[in-house]
Every structure is written in structure tokens, then in C-alpha cells.
Protein backbone atom coordinates (compact mmCIF):
# COMPACT_ATOMS: atom_id res chain seq x y z
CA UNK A 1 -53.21 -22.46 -11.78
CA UNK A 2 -50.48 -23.04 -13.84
CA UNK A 3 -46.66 -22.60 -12.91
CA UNK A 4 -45.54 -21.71 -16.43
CA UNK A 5 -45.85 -18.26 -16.81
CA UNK A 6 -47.86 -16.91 -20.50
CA UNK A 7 -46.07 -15.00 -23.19
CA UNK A 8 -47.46 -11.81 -22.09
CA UNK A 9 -46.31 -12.11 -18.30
CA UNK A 10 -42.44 -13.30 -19.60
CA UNK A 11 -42.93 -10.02 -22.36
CA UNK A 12 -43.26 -7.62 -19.22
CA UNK A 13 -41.01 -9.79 -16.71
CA UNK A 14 -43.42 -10.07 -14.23
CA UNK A 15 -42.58 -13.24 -11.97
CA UNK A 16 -44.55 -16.20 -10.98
CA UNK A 17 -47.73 -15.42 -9.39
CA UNK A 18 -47.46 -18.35 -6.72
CA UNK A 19 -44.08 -16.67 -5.56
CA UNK A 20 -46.01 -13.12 -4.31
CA UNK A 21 -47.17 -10.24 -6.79
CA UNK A 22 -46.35 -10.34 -9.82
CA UNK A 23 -43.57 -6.84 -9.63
CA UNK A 24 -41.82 -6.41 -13.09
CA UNK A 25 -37.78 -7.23 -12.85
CA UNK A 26 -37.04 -4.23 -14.25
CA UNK A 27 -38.70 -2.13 -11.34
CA UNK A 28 -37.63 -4.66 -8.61
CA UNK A 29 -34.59 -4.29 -8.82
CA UNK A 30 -33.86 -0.31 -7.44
CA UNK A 31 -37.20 -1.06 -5.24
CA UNK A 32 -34.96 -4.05 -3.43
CA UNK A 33 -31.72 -2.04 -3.54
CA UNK A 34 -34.07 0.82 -1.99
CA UNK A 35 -35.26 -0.83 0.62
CA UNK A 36 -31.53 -2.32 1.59
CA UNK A 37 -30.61 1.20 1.55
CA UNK A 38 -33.04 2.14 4.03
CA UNK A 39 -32.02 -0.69 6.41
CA UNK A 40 -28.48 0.18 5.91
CA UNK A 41 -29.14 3.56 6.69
CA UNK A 42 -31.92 3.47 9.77
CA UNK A 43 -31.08 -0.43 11.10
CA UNK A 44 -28.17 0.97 13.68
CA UNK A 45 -30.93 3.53 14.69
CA UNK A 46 -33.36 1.12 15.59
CA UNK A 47 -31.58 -1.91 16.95
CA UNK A 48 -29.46 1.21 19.53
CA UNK A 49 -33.39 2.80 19.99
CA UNK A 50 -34.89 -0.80 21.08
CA UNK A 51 -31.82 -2.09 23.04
CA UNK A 52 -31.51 1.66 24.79
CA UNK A 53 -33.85 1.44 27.71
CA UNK A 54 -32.13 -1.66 28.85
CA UNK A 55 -28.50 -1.10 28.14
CA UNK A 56 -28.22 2.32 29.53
CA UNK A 57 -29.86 1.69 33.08
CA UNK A 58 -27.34 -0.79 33.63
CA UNK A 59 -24.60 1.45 32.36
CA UNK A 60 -25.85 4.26 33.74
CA UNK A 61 -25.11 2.28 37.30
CA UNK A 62 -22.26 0.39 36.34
CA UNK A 63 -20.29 3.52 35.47
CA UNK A 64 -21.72 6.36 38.71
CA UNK A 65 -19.44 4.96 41.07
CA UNK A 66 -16.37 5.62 38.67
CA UNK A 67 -17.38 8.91 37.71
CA UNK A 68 -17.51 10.02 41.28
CA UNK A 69 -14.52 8.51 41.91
CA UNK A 70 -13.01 10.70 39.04
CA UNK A 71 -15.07 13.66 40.54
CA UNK A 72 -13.55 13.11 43.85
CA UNK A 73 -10.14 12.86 42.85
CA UNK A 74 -10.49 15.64 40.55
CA UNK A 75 -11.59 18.05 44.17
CA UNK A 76 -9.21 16.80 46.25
CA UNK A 77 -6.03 17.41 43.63
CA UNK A 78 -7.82 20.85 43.00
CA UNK A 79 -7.62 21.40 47.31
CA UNK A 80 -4.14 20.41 47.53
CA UNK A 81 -2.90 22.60 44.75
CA UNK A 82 -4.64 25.73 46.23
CA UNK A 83 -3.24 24.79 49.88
CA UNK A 84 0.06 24.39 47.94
CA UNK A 85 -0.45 27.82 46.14
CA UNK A 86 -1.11 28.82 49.58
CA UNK A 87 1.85 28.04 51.49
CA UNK A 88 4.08 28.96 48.39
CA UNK A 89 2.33 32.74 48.38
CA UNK A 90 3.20 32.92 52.05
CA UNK A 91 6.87 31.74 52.20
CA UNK A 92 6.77 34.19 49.11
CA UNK A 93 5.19 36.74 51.00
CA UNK A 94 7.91 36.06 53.98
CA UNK A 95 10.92 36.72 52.02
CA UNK A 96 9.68 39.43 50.09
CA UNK A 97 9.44 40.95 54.04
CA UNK A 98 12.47 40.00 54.83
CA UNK A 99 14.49 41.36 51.47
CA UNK A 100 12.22 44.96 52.17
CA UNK A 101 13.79 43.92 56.06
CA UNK A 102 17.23 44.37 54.67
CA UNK A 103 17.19 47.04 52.39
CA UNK A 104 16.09 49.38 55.18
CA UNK A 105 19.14 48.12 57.38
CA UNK A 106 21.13 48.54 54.31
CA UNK A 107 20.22 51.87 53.69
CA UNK A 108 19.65 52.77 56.88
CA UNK A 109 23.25 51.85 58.21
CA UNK A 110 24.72 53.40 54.77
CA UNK A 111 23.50 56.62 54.80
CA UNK A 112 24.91 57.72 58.66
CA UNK A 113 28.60 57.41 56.64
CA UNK A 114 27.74 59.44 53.58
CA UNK A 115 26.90 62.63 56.27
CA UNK A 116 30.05 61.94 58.38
């Protein structure tokens, strides 16, 4: 077999036969840009679907402990602000007593002088 290619082959651009099939230039051109494409577009997809299964147990426990650490935080800042909401409503509650407290003395000691 002969590594020059014949007149016909070189007339319809196919390539050397002891390279792989012979695929006209014109056509292997969009095929090869094609198939980059494809990589391009599912490659990321693949390479994160194959690496997955062992990347994500790890991080899966690598990261728990900081999550409940977050999570525990998170309950005890939320406890504090409704013991704090507490105590506030019930010094608020206190004076609110204590302002009703005087206005009855106030009004209780004002009107015996308005009758006399």
C-alpha cells in the first residue's frame, strides 16, 4: 500500500488511509469542532459526576461538625434574645404598673381639693 495518495482521493480531500478513515477535510473540520464542543460543554459534568462519590463523603464529614456548630450558635443567640425580650417586657410591664400606680394617687389626692 502506497503512502502517496491517487488523484481521485487528493480531488475529494480524503486523507491518507494509513492515518485512520479516509473522512473528507471539508466535513472534518465542523465534525472535530463538534465534538470539542461537546467536551467543552459536558466535560465539567462528567469529571464533577465521576469525582462526586468520593469528594462529597469526605466533605460531607469534614464540614457536619461546623454546621452544627453554626446551628448551635444560631439556638443559643435565638434563647438569649427571647430571655432578653423577656426581662425587657417585664421591667416594661413594672413601670407601666407603677406610672397606672401614680396616676391614681395623682388623681386620687387631686380630686378631694376640687370638692372642698
Amino acid at each position: 500500500m502506497s503512502h502517496e495518495q491517487s488523484d481521485a482521493d487528493k480531488r475529494l480531500g480524503a486523507t491518507d488511509v494509513s492515518h485512520g478513515p479516509a473522512i473528507p477535510s471539508t466535513t472534518r473540520g465542523p465534525v472535530m469542532k463538534g465534538i470539542h464542543g461537546t467536551w467543552k460543554f459536558l466535560g465539567p459534568s462528567l469529571i464533577v459526576g465521576m469525582v462526586a462519590p468520593y469528594v462529597f463523603p469526605a466533605l460531607r464529614r469534614a464540614v457536619r461538625p461546623a454546621a452544627k456548630g453554626i446551628i448551635k450558635g444560631a439556638l443559643n443567640l435565638s434563647e438569649s434574645v427571647k430571655e432578653g425580650a423577656a426581662g425587657a417586657r417585664e421591667q416594661l410591664s413594672d413601670l407601666m404598673a407603677e406610672v397606672r400606680a401614680e396616676r391614681e394617687q395623682d388623681a386620687a389626692s387631686s380630686s378631694p381639693d376640687q370638692s372642698a
